[in-house]
PDB file of N, CA and C in Angstrom:
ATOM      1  N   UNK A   1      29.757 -84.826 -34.550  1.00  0.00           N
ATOM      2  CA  UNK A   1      29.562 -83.461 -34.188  1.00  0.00           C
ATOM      3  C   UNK A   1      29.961 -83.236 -32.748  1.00  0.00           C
ATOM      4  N   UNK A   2      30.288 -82.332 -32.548  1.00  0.00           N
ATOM      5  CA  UNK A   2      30.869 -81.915 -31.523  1.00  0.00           C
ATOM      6  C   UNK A   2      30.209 -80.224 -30.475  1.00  0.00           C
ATOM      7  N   UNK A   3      29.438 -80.385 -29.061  1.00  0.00           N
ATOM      8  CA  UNK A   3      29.223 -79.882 -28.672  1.00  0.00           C
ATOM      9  C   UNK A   3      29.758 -79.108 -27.941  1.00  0.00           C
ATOM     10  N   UNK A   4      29.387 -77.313 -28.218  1.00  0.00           N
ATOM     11  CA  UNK A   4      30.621 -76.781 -26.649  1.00  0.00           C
ATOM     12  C   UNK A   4      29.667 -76.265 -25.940  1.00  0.00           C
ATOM     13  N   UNK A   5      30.338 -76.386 -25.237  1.00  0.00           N
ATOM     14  CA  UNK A   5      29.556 -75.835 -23.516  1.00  0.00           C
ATOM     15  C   UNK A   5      29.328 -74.283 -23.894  1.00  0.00           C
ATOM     16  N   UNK A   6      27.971 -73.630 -22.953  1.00  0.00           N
ATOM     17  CA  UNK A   6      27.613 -72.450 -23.171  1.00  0.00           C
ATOM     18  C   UNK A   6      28.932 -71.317 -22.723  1.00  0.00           C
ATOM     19  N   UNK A   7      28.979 -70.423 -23.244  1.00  0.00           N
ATOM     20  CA  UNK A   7      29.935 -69.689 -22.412  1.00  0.00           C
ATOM     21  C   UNK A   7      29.723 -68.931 -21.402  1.00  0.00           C
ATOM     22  N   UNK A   8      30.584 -68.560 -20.525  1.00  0.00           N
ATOM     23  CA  UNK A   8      29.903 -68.098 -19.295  1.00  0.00           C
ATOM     24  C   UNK A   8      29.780 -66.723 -19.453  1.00  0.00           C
ATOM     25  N   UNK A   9      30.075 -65.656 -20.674  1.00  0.00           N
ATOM     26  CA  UNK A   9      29.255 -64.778 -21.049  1.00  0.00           C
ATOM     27  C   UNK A   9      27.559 -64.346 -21.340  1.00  0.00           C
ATOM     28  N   UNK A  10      28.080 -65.463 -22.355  1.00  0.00           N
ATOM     29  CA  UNK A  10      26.246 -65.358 -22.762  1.00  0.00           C
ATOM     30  C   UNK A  10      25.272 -66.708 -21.542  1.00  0.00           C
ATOM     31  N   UNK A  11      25.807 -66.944 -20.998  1.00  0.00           N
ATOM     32  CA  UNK A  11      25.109 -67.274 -19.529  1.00  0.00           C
ATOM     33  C   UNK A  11      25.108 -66.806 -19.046  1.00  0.00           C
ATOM     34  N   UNK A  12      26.096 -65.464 -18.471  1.00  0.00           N
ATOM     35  CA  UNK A  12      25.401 -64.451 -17.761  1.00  0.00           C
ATOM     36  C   UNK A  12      24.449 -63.766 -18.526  1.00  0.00           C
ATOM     37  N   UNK A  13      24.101 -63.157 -20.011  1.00  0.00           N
ATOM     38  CA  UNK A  13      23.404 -62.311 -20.543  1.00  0.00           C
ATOM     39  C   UNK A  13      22.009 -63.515 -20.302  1.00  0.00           C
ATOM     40  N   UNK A  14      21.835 -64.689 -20.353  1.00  0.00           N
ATOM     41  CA  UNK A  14      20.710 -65.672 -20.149  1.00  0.00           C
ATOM     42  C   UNK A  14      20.326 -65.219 -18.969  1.00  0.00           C
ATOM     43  N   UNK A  15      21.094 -65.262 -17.697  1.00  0.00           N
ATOM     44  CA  UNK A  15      20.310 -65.303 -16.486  1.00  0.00           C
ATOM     45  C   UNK A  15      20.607 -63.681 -15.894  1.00  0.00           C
ATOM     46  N   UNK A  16      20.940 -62.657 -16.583  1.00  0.00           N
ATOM     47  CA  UNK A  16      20.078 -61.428 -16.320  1.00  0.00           C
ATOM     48  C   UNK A  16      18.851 -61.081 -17.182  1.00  0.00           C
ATOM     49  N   UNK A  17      18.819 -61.606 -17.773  1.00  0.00           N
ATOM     50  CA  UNK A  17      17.555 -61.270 -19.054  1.00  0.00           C
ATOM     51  C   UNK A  17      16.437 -62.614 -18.327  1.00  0.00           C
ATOM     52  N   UNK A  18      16.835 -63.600 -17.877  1.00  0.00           N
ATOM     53  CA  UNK A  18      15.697 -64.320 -16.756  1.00  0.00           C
ATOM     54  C   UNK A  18      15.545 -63.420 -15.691  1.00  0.00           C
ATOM     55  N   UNK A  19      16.622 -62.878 -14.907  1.00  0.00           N
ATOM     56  CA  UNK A  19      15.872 -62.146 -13.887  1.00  0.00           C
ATOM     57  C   UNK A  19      15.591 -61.079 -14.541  1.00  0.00           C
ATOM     58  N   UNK A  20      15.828 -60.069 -15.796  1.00  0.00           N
ATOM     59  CA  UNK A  20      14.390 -58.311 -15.632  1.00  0.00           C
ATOM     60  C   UNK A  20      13.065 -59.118 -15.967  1.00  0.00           C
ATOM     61  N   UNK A  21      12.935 -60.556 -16.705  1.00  0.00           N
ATOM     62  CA  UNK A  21      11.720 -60.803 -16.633  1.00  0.00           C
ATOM     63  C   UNK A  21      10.873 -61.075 -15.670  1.00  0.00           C
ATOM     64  N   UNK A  22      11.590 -61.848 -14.971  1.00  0.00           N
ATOM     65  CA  UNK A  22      11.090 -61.951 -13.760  1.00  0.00           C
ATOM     66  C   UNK A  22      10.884 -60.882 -12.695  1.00  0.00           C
ATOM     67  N   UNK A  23      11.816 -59.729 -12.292  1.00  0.00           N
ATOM     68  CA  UNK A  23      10.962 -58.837 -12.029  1.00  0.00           C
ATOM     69  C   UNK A  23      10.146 -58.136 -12.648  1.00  0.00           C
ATOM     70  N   UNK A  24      10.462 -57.889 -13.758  1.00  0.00           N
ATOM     71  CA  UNK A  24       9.392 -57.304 -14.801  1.00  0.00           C
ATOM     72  C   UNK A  24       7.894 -57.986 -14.172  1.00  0.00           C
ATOM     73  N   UNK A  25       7.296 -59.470 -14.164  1.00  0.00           N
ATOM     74  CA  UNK A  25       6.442 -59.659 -13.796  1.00  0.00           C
ATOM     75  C   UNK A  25       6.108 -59.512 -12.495  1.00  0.00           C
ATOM     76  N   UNK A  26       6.896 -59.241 -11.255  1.00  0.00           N
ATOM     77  CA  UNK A  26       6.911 -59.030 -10.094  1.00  0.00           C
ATOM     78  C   UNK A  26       6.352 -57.199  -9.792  1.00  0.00           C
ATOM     79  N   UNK A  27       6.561 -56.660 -10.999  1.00  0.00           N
ATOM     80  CA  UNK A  27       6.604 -55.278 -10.599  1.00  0.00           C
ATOM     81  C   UNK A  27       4.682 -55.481 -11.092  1.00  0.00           C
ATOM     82  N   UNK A  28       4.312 -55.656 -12.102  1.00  0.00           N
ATOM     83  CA  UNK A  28       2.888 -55.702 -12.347  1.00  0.00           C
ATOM     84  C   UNK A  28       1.812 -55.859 -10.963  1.00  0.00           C
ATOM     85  N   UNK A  29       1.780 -56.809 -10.328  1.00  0.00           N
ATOM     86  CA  UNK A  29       1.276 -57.043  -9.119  1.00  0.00           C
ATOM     87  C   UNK A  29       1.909 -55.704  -8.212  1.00  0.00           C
ATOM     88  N   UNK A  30       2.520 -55.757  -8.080  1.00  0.00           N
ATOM     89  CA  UNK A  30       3.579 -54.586  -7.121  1.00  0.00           C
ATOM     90  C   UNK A  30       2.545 -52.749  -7.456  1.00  0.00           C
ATOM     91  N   UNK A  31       2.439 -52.838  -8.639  1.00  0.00           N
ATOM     92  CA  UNK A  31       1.941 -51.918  -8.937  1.00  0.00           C
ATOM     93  C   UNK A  31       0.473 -51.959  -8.515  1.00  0.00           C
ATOM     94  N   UNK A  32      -0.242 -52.649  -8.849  1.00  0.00           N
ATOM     95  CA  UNK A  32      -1.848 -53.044  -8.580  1.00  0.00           C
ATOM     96  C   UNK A  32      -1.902 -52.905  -6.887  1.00  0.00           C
ATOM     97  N   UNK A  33      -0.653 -53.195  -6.090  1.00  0.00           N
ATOM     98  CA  UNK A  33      -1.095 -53.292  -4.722  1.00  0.00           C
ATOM     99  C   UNK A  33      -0.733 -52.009  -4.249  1.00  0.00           C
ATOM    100  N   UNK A  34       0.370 -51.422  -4.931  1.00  0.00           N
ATOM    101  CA  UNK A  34       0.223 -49.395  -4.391  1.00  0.00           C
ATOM    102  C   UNK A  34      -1.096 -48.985  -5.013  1.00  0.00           C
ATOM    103  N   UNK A  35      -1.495 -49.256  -6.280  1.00  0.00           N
ATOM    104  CA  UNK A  35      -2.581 -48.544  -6.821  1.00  0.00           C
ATOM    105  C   UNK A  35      -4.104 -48.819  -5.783  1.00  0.00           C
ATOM    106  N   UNK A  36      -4.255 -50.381  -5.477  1.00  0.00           N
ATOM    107  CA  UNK A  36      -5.321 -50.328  -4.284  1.00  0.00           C
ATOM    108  C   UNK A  36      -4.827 -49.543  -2.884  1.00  0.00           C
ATOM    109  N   UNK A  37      -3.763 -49.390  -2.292  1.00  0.00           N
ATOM    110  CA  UNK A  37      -3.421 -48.902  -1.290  1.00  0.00           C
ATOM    111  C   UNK A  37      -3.859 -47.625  -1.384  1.00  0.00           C
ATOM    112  N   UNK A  38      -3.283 -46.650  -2.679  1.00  0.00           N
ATOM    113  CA  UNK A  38      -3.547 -45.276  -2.606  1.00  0.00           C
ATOM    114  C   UNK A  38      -5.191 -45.015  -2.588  1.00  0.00           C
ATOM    115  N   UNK A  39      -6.094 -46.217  -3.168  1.00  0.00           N
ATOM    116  CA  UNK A  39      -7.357 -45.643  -3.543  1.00  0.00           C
ATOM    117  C   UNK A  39      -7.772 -45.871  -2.469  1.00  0.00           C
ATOM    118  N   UNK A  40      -7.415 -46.385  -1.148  1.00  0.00           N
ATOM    119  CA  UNK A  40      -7.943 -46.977   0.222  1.00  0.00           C
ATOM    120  C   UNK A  40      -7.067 -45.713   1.280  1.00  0.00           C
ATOM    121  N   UNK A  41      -6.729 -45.222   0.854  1.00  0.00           N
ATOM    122  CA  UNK A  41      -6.413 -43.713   1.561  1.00  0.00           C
ATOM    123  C   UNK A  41      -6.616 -43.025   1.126  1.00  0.00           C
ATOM    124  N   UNK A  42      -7.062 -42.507  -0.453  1.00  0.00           N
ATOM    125  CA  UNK A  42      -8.011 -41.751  -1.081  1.00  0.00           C
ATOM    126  C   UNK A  42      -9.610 -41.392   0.043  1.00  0.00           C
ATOM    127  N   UNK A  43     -10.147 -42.894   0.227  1.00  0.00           N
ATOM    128  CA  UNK A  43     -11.730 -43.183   0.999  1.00  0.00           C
ATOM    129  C   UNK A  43     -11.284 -43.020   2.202  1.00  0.00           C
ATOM    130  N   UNK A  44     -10.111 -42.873   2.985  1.00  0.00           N
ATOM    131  CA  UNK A  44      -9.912 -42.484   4.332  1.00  0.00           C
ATOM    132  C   UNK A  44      -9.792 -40.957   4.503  1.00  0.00           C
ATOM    133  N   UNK A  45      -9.269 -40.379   3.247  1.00  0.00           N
ATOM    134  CA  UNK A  45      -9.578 -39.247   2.720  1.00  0.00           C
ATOM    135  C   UNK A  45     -10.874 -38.772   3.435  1.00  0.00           C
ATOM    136  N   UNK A  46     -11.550 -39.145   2.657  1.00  0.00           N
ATOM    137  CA  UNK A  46     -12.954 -38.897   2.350  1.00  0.00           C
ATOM    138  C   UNK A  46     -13.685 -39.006   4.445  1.00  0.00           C
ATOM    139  N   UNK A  47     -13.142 -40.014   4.384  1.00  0.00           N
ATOM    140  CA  UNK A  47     -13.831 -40.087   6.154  1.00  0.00           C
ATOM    141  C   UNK A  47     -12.854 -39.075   6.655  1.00  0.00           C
ATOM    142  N   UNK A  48     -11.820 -38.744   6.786  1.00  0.00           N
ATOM    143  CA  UNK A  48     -11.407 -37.115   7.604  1.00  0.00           C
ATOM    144  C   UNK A  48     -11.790 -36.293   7.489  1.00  0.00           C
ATOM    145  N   UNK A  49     -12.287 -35.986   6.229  1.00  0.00           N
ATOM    146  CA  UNK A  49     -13.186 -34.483   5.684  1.00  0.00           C
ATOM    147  C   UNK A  49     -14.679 -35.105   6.036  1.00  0.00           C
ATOM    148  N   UNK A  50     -14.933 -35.900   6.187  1.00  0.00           N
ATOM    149  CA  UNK A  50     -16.296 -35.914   7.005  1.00  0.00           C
ATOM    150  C   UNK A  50     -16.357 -35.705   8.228  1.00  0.00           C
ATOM    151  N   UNK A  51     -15.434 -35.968   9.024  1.00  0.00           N
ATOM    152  CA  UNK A  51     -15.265 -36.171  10.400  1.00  0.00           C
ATOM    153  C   UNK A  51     -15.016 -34.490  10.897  1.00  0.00           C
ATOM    154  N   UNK A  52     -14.049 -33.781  10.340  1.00  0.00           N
ATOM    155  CA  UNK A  52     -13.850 -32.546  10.571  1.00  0.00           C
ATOM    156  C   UNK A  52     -14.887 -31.740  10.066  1.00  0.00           C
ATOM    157  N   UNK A  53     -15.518 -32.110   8.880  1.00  0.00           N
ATOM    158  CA  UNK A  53     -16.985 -31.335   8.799  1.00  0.00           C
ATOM    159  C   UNK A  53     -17.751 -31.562  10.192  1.00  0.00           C
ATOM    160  N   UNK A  54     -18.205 -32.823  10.603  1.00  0.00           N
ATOM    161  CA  UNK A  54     -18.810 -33.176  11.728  1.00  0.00           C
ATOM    162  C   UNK A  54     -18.511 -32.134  12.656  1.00  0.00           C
ATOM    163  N   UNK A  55     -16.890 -32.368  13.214  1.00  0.00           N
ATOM    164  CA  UNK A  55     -16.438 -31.530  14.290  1.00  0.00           C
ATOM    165  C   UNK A  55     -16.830 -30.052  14.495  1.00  0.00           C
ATOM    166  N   UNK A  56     -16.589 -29.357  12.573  1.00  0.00           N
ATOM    167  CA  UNK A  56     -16.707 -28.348  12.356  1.00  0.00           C
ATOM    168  C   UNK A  56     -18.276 -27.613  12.878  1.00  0.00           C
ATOM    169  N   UNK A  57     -19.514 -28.600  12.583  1.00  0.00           N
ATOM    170  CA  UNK A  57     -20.860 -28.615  12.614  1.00  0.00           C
ATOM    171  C   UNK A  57     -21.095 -28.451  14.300  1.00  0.00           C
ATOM    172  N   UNK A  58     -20.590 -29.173  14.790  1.00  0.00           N
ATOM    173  CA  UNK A  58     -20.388 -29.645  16.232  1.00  0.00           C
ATOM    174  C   UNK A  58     -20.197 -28.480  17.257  1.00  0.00           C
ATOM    175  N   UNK A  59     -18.779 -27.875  16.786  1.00  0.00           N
ATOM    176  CA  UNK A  59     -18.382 -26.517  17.668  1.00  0.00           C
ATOM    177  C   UNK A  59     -19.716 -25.362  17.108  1.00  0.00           C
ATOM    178  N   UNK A  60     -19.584 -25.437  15.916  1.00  0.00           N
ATOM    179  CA  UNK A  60     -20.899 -24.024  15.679  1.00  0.00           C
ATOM    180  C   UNK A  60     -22.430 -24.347  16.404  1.00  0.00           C
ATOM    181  N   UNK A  61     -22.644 -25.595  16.264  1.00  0.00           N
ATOM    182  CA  UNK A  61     -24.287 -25.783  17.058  1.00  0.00           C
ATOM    183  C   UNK A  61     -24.218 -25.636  18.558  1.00  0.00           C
ATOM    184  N   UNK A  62     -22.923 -26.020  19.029  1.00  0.00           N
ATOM    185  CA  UNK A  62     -22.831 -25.878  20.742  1.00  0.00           C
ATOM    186  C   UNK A  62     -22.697 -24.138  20.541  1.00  0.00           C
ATOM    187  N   UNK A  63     -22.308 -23.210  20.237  1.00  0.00           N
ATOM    188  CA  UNK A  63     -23.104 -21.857  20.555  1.00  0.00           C
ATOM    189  C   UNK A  63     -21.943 -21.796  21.418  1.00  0.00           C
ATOM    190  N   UNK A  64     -20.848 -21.823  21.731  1.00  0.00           N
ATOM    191  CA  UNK A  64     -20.181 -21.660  23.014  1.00  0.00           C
ATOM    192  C   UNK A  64     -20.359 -19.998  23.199  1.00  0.00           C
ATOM    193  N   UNK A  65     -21.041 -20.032  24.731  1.00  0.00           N
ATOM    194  CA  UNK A  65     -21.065 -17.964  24.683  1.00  0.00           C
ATOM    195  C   UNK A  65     -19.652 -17.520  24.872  1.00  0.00           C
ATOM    196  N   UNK A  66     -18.947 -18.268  25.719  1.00  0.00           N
ATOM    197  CA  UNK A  66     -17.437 -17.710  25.726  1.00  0.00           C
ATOM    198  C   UNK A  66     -16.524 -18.497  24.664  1.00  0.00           C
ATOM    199  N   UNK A  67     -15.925 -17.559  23.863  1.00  0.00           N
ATOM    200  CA  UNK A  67     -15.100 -18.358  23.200  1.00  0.00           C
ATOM    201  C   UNK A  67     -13.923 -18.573  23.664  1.00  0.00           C
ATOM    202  N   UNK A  68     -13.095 -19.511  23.286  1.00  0.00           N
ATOM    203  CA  UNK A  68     -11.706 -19.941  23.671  1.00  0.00           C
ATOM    204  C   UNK A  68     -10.601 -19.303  22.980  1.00  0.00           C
ATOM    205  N   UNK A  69      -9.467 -19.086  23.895  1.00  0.00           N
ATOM    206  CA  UNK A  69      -8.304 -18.185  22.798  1.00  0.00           C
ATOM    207  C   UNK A  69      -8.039 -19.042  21.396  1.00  0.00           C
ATOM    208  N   UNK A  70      -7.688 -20.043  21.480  1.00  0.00           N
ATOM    209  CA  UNK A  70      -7.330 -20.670  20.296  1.00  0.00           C
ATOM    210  C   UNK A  70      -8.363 -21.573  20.041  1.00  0.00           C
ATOM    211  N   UNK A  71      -8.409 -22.054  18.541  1.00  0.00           N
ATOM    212  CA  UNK A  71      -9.630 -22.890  17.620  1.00  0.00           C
ATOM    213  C   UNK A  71      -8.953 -23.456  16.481  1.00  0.00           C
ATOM    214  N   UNK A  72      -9.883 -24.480  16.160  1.00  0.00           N
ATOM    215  CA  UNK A  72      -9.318 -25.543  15.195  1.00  0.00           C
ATOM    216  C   UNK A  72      -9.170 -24.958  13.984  1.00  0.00           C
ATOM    217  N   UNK A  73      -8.264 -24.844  13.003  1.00  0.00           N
ATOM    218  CA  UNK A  73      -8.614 -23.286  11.749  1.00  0.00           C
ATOM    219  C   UNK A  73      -9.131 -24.783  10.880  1.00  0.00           C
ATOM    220  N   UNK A  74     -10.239 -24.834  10.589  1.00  0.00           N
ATOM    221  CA  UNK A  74     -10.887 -26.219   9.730  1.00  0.00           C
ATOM    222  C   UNK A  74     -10.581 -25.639   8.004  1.00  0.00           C
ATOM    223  N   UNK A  75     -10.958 -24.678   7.663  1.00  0.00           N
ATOM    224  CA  UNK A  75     -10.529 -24.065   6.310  1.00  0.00           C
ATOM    225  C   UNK A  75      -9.466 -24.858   5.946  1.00  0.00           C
ATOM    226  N   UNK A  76      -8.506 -24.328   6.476  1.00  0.00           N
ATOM    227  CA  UNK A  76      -6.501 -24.950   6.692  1.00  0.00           C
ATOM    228  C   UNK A  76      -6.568 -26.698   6.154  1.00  0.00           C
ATOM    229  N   UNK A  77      -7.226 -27.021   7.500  1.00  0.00           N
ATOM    230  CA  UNK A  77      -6.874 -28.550   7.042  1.00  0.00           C
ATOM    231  C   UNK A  77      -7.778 -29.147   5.903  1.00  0.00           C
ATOM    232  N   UNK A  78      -9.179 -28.739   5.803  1.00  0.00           N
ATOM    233  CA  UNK A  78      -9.628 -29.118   4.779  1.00  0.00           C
ATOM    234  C   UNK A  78      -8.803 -29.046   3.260  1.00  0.00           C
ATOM    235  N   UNK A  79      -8.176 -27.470   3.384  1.00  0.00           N
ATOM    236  CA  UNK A  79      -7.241 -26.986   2.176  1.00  0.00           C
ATOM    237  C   UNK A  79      -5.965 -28.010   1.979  1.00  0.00           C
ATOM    238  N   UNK A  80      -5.287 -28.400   3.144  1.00  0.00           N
ATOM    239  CA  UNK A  80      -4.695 -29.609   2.983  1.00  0.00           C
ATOM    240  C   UNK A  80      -5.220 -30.862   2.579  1.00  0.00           C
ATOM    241  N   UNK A  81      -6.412 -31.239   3.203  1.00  0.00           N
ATOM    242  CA  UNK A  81      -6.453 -32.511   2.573  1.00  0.00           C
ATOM    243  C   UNK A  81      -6.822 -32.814   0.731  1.00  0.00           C
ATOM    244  N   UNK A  82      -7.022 -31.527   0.630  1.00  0.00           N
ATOM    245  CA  UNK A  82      -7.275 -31.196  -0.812  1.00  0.00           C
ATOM    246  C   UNK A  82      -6.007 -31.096  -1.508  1.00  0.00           C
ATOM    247  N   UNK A  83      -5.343 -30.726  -1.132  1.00  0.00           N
ATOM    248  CA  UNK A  83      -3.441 -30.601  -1.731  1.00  0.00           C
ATOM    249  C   UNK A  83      -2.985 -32.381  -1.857  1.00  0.00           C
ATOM    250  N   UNK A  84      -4.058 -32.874  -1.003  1.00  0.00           N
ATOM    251  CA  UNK A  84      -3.055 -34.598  -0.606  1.00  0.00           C
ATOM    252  C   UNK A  84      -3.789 -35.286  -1.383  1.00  0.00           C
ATOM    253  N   UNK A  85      -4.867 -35.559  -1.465  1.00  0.00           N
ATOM    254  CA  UNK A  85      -6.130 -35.977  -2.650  1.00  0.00           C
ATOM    255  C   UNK A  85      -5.486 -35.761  -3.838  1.00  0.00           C
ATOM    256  N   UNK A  86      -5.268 -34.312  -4.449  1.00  0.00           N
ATOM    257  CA  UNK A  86      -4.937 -33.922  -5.544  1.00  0.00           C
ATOM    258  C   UNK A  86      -3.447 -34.539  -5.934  1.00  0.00           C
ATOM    259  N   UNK A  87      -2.729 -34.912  -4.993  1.00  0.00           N
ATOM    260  CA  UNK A  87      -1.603 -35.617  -5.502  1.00  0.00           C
ATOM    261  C   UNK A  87      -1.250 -36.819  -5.585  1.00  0.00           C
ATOM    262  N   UNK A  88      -2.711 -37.464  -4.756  1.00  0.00           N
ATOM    263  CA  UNK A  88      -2.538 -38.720  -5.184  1.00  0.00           C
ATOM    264  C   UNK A  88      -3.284 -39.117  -6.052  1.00  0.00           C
ATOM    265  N   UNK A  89      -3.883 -38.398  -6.398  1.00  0.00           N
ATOM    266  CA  UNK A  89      -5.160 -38.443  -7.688  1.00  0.00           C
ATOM    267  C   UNK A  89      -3.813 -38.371  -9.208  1.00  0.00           C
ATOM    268  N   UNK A  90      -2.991 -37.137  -9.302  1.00  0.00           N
ATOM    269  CA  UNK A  90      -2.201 -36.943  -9.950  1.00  0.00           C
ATOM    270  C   UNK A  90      -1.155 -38.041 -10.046  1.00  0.00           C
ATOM    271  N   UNK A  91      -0.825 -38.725  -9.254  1.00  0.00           N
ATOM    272  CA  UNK A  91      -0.238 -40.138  -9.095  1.00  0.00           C
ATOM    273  C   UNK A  91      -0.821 -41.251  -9.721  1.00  0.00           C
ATOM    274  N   UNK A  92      -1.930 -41.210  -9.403  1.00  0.00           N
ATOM    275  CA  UNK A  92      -2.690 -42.400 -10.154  1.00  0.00           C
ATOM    276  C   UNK A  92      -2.976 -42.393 -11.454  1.00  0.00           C
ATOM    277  N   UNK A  93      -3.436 -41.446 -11.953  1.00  0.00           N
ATOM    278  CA  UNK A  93      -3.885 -40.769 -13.174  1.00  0.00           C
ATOM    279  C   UNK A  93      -3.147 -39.541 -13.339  1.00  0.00           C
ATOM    280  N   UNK A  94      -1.851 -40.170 -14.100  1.00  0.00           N
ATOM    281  CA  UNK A  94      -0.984 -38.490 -14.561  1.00  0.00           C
ATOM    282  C   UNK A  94      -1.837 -37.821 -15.914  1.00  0.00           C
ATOM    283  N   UNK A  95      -1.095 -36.974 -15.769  1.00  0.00           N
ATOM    284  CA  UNK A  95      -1.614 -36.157 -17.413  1.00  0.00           C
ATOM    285  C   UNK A  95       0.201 -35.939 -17.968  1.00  0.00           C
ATOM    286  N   UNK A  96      -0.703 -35.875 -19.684  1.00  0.00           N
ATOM    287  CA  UNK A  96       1.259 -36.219 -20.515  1.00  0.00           C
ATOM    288  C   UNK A  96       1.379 -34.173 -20.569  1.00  0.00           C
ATOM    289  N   UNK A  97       2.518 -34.468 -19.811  1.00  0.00           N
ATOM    290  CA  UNK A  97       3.162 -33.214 -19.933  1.00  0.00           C
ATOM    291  C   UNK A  97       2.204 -31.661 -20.125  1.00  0.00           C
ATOM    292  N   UNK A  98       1.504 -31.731 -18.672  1.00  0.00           N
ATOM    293  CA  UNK A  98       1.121 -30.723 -18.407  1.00  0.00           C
ATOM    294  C   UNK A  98       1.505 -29.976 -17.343  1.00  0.00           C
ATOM    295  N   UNK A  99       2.094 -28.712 -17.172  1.00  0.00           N
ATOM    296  CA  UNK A  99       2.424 -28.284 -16.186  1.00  0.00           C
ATOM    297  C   UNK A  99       1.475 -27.630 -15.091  1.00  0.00           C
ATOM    298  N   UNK A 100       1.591 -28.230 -13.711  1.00  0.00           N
ATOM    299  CA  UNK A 100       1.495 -28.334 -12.628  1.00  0.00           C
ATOM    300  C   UNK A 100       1.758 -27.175 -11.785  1.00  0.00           C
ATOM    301  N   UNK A 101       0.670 -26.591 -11.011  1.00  0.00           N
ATOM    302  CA  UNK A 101       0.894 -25.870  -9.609  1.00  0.00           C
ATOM    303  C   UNK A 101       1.008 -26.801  -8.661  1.00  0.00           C
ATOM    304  N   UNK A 102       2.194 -26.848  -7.252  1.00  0.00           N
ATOM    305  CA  UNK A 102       2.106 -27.622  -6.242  1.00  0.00           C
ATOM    306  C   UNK A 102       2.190 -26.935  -5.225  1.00  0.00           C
ATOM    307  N   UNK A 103       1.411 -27.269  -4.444  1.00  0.00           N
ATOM    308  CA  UNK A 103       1.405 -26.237  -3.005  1.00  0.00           C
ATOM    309  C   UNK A 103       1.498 -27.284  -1.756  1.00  0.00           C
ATOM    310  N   UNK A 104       2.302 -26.323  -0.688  1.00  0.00           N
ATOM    311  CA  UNK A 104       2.853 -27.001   0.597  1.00  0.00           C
ATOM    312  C   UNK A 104       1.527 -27.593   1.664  1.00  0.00           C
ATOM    313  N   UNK A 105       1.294 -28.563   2.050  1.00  0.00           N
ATOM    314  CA  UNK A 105       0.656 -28.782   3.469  1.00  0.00           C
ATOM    315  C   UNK A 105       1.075 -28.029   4.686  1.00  0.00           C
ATOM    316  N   UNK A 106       0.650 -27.014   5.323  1.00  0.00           N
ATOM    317  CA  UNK A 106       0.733 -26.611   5.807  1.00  0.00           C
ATOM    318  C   UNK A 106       0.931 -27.299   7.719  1.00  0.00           C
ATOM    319  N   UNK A 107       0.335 -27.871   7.951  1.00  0.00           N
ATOM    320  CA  UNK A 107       0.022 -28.579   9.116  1.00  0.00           C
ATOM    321  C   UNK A 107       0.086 -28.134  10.288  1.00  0.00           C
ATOM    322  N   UNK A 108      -0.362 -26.857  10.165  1.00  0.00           N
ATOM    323  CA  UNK A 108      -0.680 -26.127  11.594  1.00  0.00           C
ATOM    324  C   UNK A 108      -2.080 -25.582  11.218  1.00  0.00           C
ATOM    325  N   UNK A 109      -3.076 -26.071  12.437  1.00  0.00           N
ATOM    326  CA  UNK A 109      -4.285 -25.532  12.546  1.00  0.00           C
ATOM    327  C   UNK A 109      -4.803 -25.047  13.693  1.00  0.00           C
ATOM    328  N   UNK A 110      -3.906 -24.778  15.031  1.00  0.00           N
ATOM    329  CA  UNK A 110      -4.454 -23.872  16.134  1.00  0.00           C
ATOM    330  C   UNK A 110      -4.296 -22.659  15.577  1.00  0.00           C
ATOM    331  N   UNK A 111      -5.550 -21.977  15.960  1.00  0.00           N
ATOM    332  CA  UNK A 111      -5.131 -20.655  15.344  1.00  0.00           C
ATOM    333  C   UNK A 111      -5.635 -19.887  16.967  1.00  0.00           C
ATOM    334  N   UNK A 112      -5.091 -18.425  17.157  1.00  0.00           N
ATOM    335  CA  UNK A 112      -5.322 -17.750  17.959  1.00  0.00           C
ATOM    336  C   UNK A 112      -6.439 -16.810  17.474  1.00  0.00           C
ATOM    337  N   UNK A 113      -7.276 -16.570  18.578  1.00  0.00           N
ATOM    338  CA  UNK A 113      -8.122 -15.670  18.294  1.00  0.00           C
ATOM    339  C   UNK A 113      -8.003 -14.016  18.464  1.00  0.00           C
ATOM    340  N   UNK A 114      -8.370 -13.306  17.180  1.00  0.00           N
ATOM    341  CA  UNK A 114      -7.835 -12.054  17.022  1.00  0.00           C
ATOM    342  C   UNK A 114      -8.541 -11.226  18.316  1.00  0.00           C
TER     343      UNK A 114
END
């Protein structure tokens, strides 16, 4: 009997079909470490909207008798961090083919006083 050597066709179809497996298993982990990343800026989330509540609590108990022309508009950014939550929430946990409102971050919060 007589053996032939592989051809260098289907040796290439061998060692691309070794490497999608191999990234194939590379992407699993890959995924698990965006998915902890996003849920660890999700909870940093969570400490900015505490912190600006704080702030928010902070300016109203100091009573200032004179107010200042411009102020932090806290509404605004809270409303943003709610737009950023909600999309990474929607990232993590999609829904099958439901359509979506998306709204802009705004990122201006000096506001002038009327």
């Amino acid at each position: 009997m007589r053996s032939f050597p592989a051809s260098p066709c289907r040796a290439g179809h061998l060692a691309g079909a070794a490497g999608m497996l191999f990234l194939f298993t590379l992407a699993i982990p890959v995924q698990a470490a965006e998915q902890d990343e996003l849920a660890t800026a999700m909870r940093q989330l969570d400490q900015v909207q505490a912190a600006l509540e704080r702030a928010r609590v902070a300016v109203v108990q100091s009573g200032s008798s004179e107010p200042s022309r411009y102020f932090f508009d806290y509404p605004r950014a809270r409303a943003d961090l709610e737009t950023i939550r909600d999309g990474i929430d929607r990232y993590l946990t999609p829904s099958r083919a439901q359509p979506r409102t998306t709204s802009a971050v705004n990122g201006h919060y000096r506001r002038e006083r009327p």
